[in-house]
PDB file of N, CA and C in Angstrom:
ATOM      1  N   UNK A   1      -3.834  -9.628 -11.715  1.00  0.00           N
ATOM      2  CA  UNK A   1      -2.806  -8.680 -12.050  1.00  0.00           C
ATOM      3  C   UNK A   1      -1.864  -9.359 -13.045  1.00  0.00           C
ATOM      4  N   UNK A   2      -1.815  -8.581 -14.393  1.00  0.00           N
ATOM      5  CA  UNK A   2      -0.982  -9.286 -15.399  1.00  0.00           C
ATOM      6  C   UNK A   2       0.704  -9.239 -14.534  1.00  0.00           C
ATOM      7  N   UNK A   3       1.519 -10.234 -15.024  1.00  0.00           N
ATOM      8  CA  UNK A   3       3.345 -10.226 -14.690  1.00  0.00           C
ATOM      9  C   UNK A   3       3.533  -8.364 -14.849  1.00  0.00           C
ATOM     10  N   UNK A   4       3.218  -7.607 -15.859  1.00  0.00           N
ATOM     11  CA  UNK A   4       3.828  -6.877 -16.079  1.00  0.00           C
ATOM     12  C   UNK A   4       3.158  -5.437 -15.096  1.00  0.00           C
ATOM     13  N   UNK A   5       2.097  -5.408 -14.672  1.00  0.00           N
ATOM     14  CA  UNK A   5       1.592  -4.675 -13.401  1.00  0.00           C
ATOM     15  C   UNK A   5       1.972  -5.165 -12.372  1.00  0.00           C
ATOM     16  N   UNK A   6       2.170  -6.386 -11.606  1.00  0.00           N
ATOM     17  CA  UNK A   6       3.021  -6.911 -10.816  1.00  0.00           C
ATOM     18  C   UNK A   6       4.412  -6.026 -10.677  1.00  0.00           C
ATOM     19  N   UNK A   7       5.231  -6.687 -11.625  1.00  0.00           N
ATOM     20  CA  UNK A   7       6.881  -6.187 -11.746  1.00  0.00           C
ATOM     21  C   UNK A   7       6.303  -4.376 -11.919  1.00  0.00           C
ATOM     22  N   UNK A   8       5.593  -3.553 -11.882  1.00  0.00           N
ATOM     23  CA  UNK A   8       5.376  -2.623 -12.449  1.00  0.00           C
ATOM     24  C   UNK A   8       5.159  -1.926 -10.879  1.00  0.00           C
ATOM     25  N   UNK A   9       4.419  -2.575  -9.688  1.00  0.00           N
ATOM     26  CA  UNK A   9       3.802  -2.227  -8.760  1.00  0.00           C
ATOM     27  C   UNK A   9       5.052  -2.758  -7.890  1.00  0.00           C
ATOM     28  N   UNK A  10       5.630  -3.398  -7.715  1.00  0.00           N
ATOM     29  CA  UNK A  10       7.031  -4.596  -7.273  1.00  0.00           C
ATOM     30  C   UNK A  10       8.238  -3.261  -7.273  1.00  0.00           C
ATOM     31  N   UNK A  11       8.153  -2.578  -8.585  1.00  0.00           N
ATOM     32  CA  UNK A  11       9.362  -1.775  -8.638  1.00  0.00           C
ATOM     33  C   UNK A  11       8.870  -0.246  -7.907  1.00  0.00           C
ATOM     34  N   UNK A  12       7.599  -0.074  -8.160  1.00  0.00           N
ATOM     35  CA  UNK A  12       7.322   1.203  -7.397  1.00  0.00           C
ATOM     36  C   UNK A  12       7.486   0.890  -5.908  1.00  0.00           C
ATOM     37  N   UNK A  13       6.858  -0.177  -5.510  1.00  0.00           N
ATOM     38  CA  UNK A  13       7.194  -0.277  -3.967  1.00  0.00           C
ATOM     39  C   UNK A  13       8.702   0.225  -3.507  1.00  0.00           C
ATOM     40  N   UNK A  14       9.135  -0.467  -4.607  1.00  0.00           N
ATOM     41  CA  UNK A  14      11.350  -0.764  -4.403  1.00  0.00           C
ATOM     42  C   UNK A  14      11.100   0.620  -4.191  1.00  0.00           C
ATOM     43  N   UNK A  15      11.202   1.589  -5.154  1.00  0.00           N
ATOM     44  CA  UNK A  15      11.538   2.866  -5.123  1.00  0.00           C
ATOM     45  C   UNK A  15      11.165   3.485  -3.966  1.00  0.00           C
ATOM     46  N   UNK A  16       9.925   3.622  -3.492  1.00  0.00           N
ATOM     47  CA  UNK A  16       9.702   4.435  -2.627  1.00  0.00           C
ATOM     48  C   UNK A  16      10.208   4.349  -1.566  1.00  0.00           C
ATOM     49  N   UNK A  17      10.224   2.279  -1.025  1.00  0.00           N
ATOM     50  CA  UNK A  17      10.459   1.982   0.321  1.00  0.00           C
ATOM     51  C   UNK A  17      12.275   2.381   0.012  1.00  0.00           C
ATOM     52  N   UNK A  18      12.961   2.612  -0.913  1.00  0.00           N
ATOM     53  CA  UNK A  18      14.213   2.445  -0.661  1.00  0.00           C
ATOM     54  C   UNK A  18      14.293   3.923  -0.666  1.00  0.00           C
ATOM     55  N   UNK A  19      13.357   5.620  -1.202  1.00  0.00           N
ATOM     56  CA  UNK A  19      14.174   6.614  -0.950  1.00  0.00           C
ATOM     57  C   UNK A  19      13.605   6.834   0.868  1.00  0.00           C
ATOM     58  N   UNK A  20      12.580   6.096   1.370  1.00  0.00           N
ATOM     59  CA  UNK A  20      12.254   6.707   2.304  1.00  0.00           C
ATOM     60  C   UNK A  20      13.071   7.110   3.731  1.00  0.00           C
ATOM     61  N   UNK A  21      13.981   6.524   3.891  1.00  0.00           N
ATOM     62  CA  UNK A  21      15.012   6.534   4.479  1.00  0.00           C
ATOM     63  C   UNK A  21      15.897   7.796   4.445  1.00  0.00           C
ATOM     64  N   UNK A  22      16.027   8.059   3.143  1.00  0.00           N
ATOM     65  CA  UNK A  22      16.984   9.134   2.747  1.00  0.00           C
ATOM     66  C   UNK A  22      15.644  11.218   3.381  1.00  0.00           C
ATOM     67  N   UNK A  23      14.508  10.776   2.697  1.00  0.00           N
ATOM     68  CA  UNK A  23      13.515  11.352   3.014  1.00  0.00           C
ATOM     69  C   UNK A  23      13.141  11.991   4.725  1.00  0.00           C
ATOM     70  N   UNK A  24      13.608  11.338   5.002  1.00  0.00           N
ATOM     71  CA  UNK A  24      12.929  11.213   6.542  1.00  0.00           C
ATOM     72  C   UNK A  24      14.285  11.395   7.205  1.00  0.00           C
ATOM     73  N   UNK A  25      15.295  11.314   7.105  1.00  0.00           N
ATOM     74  CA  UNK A  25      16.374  10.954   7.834  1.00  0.00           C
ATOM     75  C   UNK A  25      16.497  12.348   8.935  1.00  0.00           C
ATOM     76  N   UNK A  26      16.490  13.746   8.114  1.00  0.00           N
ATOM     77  CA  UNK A  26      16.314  15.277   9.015  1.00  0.00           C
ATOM     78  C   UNK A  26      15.453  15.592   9.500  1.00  0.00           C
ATOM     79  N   UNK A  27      13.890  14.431   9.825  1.00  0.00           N
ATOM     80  CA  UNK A  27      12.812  14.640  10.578  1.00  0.00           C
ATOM     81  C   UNK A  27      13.036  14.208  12.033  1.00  0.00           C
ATOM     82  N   UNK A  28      12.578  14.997  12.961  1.00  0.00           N
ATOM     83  CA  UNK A  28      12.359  14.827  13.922  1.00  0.00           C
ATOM     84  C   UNK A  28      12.053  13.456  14.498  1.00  0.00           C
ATOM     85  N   UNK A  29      12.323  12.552  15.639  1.00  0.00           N
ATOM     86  CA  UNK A  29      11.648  11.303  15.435  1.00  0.00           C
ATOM     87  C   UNK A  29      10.371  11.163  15.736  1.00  0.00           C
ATOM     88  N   UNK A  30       9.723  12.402  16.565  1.00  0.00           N
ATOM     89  CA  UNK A  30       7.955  12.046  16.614  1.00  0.00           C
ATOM     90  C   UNK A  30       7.362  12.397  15.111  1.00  0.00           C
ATOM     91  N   UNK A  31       8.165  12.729  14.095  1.00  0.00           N
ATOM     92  CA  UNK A  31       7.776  12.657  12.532  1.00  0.00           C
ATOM     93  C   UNK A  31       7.807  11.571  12.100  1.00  0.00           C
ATOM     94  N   UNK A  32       8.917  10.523  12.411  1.00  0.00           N
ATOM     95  CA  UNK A  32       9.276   9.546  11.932  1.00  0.00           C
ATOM     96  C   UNK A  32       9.114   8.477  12.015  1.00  0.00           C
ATOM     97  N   UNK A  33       7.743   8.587  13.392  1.00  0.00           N
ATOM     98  CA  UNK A  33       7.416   7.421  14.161  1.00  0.00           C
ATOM     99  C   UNK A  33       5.726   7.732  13.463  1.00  0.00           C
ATOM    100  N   UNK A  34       5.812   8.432  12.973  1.00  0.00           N
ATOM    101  CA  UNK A  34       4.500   8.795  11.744  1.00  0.00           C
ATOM    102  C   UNK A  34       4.078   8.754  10.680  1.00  0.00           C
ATOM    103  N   UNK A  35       5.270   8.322  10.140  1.00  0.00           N
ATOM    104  CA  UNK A  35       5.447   7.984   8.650  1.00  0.00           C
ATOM    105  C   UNK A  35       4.386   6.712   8.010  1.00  0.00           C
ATOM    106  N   UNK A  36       4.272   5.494   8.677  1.00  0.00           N
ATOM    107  CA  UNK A  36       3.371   4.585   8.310  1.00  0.00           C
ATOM    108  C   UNK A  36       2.210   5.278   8.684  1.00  0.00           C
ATOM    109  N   UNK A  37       1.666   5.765   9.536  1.00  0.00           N
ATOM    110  CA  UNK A  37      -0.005   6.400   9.767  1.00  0.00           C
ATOM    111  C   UNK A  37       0.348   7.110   8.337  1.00  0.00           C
ATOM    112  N   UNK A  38       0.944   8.178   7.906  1.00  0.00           N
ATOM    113  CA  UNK A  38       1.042   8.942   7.184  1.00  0.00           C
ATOM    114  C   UNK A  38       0.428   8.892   5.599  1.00  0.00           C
ATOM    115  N   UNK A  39       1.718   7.811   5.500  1.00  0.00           N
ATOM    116  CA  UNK A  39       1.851   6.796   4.237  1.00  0.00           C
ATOM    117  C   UNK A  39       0.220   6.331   3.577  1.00  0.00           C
ATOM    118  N   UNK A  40      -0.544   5.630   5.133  1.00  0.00           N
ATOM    119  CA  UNK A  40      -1.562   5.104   4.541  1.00  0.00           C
ATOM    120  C   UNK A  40      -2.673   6.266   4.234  1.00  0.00           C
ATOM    121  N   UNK A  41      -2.487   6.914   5.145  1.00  0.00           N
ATOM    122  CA  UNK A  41      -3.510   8.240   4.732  1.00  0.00           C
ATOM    123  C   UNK A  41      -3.310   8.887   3.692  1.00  0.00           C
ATOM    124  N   UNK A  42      -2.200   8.932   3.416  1.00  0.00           N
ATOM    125  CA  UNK A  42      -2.073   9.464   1.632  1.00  0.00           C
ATOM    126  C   UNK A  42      -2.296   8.438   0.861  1.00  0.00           C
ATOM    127  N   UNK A  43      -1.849   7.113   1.005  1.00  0.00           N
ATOM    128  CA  UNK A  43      -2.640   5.884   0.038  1.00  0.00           C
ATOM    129  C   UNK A  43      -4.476   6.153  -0.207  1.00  0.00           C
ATOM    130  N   UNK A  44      -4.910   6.200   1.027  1.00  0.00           N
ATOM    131  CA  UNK A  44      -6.325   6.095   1.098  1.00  0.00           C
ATOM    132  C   UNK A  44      -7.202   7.469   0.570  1.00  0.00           C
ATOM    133  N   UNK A  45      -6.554   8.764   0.947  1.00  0.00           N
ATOM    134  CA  UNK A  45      -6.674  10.091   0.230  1.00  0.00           C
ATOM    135  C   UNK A  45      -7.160   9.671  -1.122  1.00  0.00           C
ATOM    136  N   UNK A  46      -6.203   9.047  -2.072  1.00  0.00           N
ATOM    137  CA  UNK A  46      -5.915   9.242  -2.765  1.00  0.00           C
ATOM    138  C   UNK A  46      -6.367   8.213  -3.749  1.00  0.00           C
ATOM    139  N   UNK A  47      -7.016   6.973  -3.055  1.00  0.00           N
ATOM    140  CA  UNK A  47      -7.864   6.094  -3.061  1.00  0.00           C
ATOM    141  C   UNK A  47      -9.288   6.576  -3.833  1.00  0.00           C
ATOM    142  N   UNK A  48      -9.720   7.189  -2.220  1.00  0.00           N
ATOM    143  CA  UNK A  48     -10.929   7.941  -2.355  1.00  0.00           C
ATOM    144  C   UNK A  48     -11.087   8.737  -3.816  1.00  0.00           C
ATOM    145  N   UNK A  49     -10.239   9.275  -3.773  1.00  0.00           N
ATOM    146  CA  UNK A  49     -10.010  10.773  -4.871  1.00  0.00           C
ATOM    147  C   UNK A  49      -9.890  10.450  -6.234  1.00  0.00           C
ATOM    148  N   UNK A  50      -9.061   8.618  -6.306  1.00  0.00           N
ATOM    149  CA  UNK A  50      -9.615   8.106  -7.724  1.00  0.00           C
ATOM    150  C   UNK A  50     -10.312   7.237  -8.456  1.00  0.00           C
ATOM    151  N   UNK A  51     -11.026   6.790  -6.904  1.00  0.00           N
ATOM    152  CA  UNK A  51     -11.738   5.816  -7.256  1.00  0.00           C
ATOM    153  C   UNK A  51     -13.379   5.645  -7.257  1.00  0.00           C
ATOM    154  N   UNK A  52     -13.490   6.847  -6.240  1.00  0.00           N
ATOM    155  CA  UNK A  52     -14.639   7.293  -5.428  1.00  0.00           C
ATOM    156  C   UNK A  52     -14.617   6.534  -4.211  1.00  0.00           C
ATOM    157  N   UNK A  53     -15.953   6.731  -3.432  1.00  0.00           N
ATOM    158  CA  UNK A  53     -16.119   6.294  -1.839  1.00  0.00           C
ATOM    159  C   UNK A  53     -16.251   4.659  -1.829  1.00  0.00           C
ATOM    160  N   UNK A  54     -17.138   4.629  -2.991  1.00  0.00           N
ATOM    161  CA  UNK A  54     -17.613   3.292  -3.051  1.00  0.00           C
ATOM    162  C   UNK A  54     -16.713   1.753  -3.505  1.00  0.00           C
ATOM    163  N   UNK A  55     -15.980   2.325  -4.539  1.00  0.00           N
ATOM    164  CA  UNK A  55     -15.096   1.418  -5.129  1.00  0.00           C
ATOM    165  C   UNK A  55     -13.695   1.430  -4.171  1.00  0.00           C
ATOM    166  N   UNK A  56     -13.493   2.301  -3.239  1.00  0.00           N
ATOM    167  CA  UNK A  56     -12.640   2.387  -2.367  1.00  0.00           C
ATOM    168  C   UNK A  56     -12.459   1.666  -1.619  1.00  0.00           C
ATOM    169  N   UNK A  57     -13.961   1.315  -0.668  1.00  0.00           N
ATOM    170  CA  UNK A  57     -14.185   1.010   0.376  1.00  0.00           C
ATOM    171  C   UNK A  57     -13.939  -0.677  -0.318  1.00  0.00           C
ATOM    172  N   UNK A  58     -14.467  -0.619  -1.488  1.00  0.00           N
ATOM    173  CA  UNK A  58     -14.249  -2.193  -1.857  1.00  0.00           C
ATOM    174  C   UNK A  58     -12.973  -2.311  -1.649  1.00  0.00           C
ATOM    175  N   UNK A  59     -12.243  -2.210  -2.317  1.00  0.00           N
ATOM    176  CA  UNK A  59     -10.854  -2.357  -2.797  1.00  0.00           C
ATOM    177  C   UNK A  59     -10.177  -2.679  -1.278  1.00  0.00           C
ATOM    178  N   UNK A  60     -10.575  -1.696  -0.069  1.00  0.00           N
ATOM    179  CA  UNK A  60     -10.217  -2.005   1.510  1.00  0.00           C
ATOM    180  C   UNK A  60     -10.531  -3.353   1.982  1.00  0.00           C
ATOM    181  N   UNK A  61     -11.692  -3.426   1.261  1.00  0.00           N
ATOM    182  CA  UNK A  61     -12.353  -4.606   1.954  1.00  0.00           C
ATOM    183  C   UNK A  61     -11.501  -5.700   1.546  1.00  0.00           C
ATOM    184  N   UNK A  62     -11.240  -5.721   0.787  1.00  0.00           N
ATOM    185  CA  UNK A  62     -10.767  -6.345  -0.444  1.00  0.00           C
ATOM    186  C   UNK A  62      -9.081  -7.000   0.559  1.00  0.00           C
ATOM    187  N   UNK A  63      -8.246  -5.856   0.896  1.00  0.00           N
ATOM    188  CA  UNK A  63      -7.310  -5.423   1.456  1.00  0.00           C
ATOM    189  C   UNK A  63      -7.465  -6.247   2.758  1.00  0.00           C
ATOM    190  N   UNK A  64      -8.310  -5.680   3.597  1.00  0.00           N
ATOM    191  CA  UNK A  64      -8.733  -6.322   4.997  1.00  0.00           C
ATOM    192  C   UNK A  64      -9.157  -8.192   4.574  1.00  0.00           C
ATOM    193  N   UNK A  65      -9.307  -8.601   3.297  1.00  0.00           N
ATOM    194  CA  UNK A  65      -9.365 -10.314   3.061  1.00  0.00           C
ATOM    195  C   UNK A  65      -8.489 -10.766   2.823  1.00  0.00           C
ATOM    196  N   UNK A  66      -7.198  -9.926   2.229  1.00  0.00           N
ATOM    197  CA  UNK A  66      -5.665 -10.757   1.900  1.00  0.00           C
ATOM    198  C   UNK A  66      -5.010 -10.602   3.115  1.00  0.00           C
ATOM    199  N   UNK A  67      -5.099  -9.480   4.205  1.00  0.00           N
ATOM    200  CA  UNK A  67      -4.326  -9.272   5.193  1.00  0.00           C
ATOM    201  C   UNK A  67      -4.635 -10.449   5.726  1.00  0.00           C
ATOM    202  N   UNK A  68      -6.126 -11.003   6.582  1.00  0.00           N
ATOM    203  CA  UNK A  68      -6.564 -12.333   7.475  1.00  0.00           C
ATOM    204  C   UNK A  68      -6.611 -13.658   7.042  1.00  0.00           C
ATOM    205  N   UNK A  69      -6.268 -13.459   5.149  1.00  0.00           N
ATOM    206  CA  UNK A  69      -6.633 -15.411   4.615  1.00  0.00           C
ATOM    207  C   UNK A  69      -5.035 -15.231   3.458  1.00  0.00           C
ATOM    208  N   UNK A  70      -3.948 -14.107   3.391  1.00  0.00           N
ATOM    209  CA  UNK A  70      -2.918 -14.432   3.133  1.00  0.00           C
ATOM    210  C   UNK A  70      -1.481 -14.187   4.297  1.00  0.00           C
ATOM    211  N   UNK A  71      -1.364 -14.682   5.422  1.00  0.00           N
ATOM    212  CA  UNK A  71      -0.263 -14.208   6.312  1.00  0.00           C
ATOM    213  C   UNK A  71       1.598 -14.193   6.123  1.00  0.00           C
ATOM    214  N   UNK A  72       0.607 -15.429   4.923  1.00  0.00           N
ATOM    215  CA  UNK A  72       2.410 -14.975   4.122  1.00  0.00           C
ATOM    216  C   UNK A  72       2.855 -13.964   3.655  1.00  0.00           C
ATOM    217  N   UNK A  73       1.942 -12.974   2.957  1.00  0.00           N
ATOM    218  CA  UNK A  73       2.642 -12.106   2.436  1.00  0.00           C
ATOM    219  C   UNK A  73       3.406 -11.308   3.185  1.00  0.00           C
ATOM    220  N   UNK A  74       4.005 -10.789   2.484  1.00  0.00           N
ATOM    221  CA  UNK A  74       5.022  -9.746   2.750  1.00  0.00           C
ATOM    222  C   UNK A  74       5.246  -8.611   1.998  1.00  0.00           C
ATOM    223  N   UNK A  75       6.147  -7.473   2.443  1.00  0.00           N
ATOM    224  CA  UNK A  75       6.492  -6.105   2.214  1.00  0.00           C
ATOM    225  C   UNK A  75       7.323  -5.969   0.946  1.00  0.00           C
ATOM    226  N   UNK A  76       7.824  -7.432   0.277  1.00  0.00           N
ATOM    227  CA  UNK A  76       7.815  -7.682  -0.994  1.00  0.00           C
ATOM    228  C   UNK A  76       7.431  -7.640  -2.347  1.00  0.00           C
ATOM    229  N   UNK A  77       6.019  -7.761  -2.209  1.00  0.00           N
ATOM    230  CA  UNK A  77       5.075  -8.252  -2.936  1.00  0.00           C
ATOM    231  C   UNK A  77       3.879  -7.714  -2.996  1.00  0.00           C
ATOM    232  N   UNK A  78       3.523  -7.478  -4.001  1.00  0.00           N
ATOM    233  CA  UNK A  78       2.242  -6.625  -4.011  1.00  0.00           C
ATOM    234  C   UNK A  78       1.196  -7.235  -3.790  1.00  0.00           C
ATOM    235  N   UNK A  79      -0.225  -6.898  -2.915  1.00  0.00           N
ATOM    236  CA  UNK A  79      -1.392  -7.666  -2.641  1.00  0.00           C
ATOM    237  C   UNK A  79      -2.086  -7.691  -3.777  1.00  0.00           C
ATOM    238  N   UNK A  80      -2.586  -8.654  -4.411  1.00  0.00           N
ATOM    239  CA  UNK A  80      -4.034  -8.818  -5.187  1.00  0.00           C
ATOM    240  C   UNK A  80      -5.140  -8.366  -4.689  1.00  0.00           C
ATOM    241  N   UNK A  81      -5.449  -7.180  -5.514  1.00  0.00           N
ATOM    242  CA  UNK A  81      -7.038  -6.134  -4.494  1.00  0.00           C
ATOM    243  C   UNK A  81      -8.061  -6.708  -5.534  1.00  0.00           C
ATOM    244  N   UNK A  82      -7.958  -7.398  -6.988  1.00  0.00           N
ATOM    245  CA  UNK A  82      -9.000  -7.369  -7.953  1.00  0.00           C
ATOM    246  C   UNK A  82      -9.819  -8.357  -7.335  1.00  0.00           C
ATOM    247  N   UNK A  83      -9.870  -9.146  -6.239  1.00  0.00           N
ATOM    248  CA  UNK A  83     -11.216 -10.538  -6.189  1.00  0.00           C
ATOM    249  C   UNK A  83     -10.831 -10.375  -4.462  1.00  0.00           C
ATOM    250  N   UNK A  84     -11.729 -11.142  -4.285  1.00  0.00           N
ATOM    251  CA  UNK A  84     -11.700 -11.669  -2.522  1.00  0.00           C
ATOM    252  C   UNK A  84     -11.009 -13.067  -2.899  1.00  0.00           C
ATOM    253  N   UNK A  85     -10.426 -13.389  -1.356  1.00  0.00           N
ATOM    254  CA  UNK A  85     -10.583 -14.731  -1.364  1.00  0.00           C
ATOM    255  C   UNK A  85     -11.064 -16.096  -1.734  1.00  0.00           C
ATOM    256  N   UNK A  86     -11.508 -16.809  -1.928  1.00  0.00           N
ATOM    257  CA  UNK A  86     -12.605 -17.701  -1.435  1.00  0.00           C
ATOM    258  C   UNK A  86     -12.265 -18.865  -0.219  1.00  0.00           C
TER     259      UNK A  86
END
């Protein structure tokens, strides 16, 4: 990921995670205790829908190798989906 898709993906996170609060605030709390299931199902929707099934499932896989061999990360920082580990 070039610096400038980074800072590019870095600031979309900012945005969203900072209106979600404002978003959600007049939901019910069994809405609100739904929001992360939610979130990812529209990530993955939408996954599917532009990537196809196949390049998707990579990209997860991909996802499921930074979650178990990077534990540092954080809600900061955007994951690297382009390579696996080694």
């Amino acid at each position: 990921m070039s610096d400038r898709e980074y800072q590019d993906t870095q600031q979309a996170m900012r945005k969203i995670n900072d209106s979600l609060p404002e978003i959600m605030a007049d939901e019910p709390q069994a809405i609100q205790e739904r929001l992360t299931n939610a979130l990812l199902n529209i990530a993955v929707h939408r996954l599917i829908h532009d990537e196809g099934p196949n390049t998707a499932a990579s990209i997860l896989w991909r996802l499921v190798d930074a979650i178990e061999n990077e534990p540092t990360n954080n809600g900061d920082h955007p994951i690297e989906l382009n390579q696996l580990n080694a």
